[in-house]
N, C-alpha and C. Protein backbone atom coordinates (compact mmCIF):
# COMPACT_ATOMS: atom_id res chain seq x y z
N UNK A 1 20.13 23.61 0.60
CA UNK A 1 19.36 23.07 -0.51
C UNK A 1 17.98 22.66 -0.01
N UNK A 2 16.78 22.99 -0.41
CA UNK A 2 15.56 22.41 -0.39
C UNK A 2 15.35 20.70 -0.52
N UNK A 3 16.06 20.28 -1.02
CA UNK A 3 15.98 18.75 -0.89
C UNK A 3 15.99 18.60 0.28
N UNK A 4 17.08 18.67 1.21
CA UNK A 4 17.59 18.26 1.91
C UNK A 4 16.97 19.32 3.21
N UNK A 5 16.24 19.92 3.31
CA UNK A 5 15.39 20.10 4.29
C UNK A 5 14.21 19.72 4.18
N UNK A 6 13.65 19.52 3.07
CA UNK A 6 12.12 18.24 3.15
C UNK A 6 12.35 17.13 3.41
N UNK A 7 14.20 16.54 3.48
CA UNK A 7 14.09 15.28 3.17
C UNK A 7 13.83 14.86 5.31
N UNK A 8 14.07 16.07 6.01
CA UNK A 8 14.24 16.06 7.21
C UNK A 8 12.96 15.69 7.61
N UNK A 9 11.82 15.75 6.80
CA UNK A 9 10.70 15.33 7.89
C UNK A 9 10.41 14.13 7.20
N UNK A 10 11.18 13.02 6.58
CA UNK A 10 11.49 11.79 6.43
C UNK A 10 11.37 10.84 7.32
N UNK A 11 10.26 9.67 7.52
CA UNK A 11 10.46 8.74 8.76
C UNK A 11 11.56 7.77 8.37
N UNK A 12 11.32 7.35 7.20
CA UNK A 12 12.06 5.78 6.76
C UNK A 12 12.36 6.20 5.41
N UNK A 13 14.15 5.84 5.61
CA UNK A 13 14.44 6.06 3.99
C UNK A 13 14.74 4.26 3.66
N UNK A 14 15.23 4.05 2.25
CA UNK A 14 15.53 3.14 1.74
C UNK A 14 16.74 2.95 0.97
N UNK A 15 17.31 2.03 0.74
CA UNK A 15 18.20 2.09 -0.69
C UNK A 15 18.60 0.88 -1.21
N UNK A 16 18.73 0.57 -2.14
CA UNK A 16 19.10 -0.47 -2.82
C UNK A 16 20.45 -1.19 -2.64
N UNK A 17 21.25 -0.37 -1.57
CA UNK A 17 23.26 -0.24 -0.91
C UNK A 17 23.28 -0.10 0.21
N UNK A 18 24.12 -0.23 0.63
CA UNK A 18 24.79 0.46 2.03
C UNK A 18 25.40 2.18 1.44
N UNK A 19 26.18 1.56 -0.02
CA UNK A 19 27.12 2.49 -0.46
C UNK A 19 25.89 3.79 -0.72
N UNK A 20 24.51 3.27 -1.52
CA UNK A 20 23.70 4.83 -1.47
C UNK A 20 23.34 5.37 -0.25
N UNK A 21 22.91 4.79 0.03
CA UNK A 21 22.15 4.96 1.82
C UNK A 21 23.49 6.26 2.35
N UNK A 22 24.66 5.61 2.31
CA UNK A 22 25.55 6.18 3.40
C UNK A 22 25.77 7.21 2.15
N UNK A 23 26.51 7.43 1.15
CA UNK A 23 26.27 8.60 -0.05
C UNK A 23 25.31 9.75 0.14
N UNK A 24 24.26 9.44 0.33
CA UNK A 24 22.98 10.29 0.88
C UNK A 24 22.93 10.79 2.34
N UNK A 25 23.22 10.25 3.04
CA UNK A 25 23.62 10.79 4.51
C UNK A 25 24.55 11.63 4.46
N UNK A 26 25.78 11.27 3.89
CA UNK A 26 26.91 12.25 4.23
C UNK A 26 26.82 13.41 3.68
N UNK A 27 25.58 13.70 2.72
CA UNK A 27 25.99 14.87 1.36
C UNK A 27 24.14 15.44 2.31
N UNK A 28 24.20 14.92 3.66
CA UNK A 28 22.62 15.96 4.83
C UNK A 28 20.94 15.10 4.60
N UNK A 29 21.14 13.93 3.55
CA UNK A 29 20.25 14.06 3.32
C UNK A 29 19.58 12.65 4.00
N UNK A 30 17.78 12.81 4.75
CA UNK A 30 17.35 11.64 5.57
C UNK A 30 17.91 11.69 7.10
N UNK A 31 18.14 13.04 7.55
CA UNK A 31 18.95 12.94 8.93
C UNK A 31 18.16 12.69 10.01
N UNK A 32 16.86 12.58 10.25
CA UNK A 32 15.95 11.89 11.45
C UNK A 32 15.61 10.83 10.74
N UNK A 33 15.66 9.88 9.56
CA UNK A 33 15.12 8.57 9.14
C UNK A 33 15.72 8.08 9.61
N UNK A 34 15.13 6.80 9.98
CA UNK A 34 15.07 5.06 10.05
C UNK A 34 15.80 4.78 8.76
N UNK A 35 16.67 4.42 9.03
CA UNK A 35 17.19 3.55 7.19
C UNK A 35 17.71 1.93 7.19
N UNK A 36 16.95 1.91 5.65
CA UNK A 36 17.03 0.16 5.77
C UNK A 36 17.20 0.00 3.79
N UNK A 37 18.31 -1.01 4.02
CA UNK A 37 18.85 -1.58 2.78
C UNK A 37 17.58 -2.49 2.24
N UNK A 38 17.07 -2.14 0.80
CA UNK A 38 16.20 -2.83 0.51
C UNK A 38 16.82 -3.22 -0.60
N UNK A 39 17.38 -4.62 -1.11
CA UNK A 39 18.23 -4.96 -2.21
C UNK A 39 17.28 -4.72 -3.77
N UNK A 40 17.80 -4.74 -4.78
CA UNK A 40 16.87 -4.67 -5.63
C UNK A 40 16.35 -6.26 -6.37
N UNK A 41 17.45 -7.30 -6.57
CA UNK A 41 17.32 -8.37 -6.34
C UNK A 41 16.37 -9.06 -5.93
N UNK A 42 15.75 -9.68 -6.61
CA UNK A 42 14.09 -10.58 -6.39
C UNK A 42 14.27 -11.90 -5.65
N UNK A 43 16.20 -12.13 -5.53
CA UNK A 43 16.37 -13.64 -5.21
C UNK A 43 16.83 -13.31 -3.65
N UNK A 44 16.53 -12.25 -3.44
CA UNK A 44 17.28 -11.56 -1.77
C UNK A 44 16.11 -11.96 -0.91
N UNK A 45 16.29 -11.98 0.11
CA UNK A 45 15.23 -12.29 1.33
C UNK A 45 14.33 -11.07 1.83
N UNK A 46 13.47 -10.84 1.74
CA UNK A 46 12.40 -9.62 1.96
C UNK A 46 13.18 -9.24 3.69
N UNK A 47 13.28 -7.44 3.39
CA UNK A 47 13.46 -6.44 4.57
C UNK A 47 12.54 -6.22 5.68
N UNK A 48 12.53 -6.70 6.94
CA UNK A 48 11.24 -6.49 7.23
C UNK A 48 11.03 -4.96 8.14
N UNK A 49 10.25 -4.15 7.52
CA UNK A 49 10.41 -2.67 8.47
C UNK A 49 9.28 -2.96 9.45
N UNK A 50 9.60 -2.47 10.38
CA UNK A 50 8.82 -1.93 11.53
C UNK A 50 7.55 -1.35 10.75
N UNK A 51 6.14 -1.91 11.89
CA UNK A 51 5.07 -1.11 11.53
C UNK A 51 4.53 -0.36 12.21
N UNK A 52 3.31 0.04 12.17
CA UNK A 52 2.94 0.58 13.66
C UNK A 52 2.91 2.22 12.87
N UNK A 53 2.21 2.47 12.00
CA UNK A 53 2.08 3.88 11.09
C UNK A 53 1.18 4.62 11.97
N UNK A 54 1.97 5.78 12.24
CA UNK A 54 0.83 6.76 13.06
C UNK A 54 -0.56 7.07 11.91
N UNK A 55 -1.40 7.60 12.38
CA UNK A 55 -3.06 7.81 12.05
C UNK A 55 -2.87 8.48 10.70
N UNK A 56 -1.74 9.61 10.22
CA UNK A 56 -1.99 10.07 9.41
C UNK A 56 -1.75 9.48 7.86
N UNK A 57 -2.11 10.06 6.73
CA UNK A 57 -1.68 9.28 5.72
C UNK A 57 -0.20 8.81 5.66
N UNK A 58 0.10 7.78 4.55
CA UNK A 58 1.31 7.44 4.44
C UNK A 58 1.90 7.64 3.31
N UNK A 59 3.09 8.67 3.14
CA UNK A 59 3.26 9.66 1.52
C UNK A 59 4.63 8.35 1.37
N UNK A 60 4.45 8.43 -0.46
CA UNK A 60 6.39 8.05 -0.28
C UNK A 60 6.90 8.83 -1.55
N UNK A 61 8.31 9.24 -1.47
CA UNK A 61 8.72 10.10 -2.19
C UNK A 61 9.74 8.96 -2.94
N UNK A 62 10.21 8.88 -4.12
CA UNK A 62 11.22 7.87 -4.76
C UNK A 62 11.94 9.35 -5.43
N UNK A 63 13.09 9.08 -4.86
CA UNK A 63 14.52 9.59 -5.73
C UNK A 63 15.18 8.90 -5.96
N UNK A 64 15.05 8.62 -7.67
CA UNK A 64 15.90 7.32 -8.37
C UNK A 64 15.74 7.47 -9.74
N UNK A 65 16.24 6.42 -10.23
CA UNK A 65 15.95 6.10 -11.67
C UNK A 65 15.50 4.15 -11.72
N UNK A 66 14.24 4.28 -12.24
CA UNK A 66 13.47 3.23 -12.44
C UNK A 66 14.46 2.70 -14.08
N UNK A 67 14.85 0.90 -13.72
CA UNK A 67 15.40 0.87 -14.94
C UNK A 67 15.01 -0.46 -14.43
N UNK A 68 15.14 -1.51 -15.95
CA UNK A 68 14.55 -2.75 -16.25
C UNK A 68 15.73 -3.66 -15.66
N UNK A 69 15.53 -4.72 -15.11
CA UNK A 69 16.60 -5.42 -14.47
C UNK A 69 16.29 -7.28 -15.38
């Protein structure tokens, strides 16, 4: 699948679970990312990622569904 070979030049994925995060791994997809649980929850304690962005731009791709909480 084409997803899942663009998703390979992925630095840092995200997810709102453990349960998506690991869902998405097992089915190929994010296999050289960094992954980190980012809750969706406003009352959760901020994730802190690693910085240190190489020179080039910084793209982000969202595969999801945006819904009102």
């Amino acid at each position: 699948m084409r997803l899942r070979k663009i998703s390979a030049l992925v630095n840092v994925a995200t997810a709102p679970t453990r349960f998506v995060l690991h869902c998405h791994r097992e089915l190929g997809f994010f296999p050289n990312a960094k992954t980190y649980v980012v809750p969706w929850s406003p009352l959760s304690s901020p994730t802190k990622i690693e910085s240190g962005f190489p020179q080039s731009p910084v793209r982000f791709l969202f595969i999801g569904q945006l819904r009102a909480h």
